[in-house]
Protein backbone atom coordinates (compact mmCIF):
# COMPACT_ATOMS: atom_id res chain seq x y z
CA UNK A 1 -66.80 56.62 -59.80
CA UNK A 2 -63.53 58.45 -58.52
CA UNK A 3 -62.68 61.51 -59.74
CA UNK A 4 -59.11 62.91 -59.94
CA UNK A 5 -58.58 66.38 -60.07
CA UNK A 6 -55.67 68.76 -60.24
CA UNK A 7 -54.51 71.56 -58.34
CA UNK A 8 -53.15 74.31 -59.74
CA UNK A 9 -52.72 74.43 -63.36
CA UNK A 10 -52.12 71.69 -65.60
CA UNK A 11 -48.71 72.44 -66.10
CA UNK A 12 -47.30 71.63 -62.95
CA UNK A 13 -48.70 68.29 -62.46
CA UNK A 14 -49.80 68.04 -59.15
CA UNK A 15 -52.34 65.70 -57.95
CA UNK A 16 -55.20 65.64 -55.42
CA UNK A 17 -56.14 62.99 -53.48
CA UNK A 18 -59.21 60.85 -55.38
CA UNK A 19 -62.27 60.75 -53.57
CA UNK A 20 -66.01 59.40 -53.63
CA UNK A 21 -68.97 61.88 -54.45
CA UNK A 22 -71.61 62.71 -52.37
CA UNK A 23 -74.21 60.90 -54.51
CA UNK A 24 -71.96 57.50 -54.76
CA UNK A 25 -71.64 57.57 -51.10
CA UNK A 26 -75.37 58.23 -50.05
CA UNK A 27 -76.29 55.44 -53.03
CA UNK A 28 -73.73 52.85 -50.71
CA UNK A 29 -75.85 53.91 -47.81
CA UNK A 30 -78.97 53.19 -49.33
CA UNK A 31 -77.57 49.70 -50.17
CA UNK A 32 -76.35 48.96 -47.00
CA UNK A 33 -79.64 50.15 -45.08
CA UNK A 34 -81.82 48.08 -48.04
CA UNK A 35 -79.89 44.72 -47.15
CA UNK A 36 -80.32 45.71 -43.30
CA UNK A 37 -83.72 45.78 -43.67
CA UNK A 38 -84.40 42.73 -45.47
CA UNK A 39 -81.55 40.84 -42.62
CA UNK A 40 -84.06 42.36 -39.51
CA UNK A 41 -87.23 40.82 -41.39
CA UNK A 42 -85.88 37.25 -41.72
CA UNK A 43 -84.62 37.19 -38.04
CA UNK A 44 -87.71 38.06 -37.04
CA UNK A 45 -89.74 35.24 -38.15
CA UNK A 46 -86.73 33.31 -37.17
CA UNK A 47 -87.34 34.20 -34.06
CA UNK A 48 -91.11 33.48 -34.36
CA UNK A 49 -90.85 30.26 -35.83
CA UNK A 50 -88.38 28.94 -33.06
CA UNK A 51 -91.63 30.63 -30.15
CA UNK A 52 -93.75 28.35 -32.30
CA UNK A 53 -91.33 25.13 -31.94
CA UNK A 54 -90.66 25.84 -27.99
CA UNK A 55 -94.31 25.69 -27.54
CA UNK A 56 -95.86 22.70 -29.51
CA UNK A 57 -92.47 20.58 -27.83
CA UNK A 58 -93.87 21.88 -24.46
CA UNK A 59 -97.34 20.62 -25.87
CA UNK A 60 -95.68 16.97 -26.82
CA UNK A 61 -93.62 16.70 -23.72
CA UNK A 62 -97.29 17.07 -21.72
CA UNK A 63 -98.99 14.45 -24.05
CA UNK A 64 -96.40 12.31 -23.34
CA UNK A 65 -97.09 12.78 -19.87
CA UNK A 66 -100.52 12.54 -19.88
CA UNK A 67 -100.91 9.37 -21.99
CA UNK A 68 -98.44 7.57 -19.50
CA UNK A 69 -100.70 8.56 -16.78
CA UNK A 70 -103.67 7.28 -18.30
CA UNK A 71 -101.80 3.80 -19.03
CA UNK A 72 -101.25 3.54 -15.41
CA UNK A 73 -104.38 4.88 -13.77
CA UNK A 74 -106.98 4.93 -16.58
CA UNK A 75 -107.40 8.25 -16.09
CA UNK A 76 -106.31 12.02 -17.12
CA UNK A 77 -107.26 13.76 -13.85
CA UNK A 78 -103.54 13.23 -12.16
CA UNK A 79 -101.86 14.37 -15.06
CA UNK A 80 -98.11 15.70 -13.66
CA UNK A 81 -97.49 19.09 -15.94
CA UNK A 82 -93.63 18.92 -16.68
CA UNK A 83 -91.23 21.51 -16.93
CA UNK A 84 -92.00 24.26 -19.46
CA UNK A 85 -89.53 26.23 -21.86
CA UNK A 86 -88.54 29.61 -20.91
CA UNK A 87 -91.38 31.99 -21.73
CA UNK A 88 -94.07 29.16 -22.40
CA UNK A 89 -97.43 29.34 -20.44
CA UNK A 90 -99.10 26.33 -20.06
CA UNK A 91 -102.45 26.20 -19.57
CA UNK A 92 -104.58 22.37 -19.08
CA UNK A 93 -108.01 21.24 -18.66
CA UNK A 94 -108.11 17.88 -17.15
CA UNK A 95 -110.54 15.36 -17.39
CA UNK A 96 -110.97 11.65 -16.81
CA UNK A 97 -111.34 10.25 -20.20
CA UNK A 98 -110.01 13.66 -22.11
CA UNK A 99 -107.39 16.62 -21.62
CA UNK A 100 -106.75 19.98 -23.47
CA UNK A 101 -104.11 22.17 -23.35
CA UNK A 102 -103.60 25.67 -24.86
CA UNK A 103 -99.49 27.57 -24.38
CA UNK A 104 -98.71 31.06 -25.94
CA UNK A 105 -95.43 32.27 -25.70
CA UNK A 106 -94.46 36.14 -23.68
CA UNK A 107 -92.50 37.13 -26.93
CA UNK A 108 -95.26 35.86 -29.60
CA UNK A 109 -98.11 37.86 -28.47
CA UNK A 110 -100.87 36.21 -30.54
CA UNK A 111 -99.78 33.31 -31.29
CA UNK A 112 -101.49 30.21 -29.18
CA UNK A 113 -101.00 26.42 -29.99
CA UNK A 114 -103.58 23.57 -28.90
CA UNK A 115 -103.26 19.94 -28.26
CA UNK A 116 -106.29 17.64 -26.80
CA UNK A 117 -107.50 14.21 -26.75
CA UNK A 118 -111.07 13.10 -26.18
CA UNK A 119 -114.13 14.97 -26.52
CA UNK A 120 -114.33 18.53 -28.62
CA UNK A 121 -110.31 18.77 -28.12
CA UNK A 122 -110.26 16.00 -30.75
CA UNK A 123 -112.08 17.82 -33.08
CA UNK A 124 -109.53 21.07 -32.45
CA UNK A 125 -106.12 18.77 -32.60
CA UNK A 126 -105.42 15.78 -32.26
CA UNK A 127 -102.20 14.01 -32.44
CA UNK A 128 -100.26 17.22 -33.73
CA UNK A 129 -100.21 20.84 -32.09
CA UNK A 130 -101.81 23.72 -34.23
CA UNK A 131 -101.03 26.90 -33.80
CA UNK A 132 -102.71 30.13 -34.66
């Protein structure tokens, strides 16, 4: 709300410049650093969820490449590990007739996701990374 106020007395009409209160000003603050807020949260699980994708398409890319090796030698155990994302660790247990994997990211502390085929790796994920 602006006020207007004179200067002087009323008779000679002069005006001062309208301003904002202090309590309209602090309440457009209190907006601005509400909305903030709420902006910061949903980039941060933006961020989280796109950790999440980088590591279950690392987790694809190596099925893929495992299950090509074990067309051709009928076997796991020479399983080429391909190129990672930036920030995904990769970690494999190899087998002959079964393979796990496990990759967290640096900036998802927490967060792991699993893939496996054959043996008690089936029973943790199979088919489809899941992440914790």
């Amino acid at each position: 709300m602006r006020r207007s106020l004179t200067a002087g007395s009323a008779s000679n009409g002069k005006r001062v410049r309208a301003a904002f209160t202090l309590i309209e000003l602090m309440f457009v603050v209190m907006v601005v650093a509400i909305l903030a807020s709420i902006a910061i949260a949903k980039f941060n699980r933006s961020r989280e969820r796109a950790y999440i994708a980088a590591m279950k398409a690392d987790l694809r890319n190596l099925a893929t490449s495992a299950e090509s090796r074990y067309e051709l030698d009928g076997s796991y155990a020479n399983v080429v590990v391909p190129q990672g994302s930036p920030g995904v660790t990769t970690t494999i247990t190899l087998g002959v007739t079964e393979w796990s994997a496990t990759a967290t990211h640096a900036n998802a502390p927490g967060i792991a996701c699993a893939l496996g085929v054959g043996g008690a790796a089936e029973l943790i994920a199979r088919n489809e990374p899941i992440c914790q």
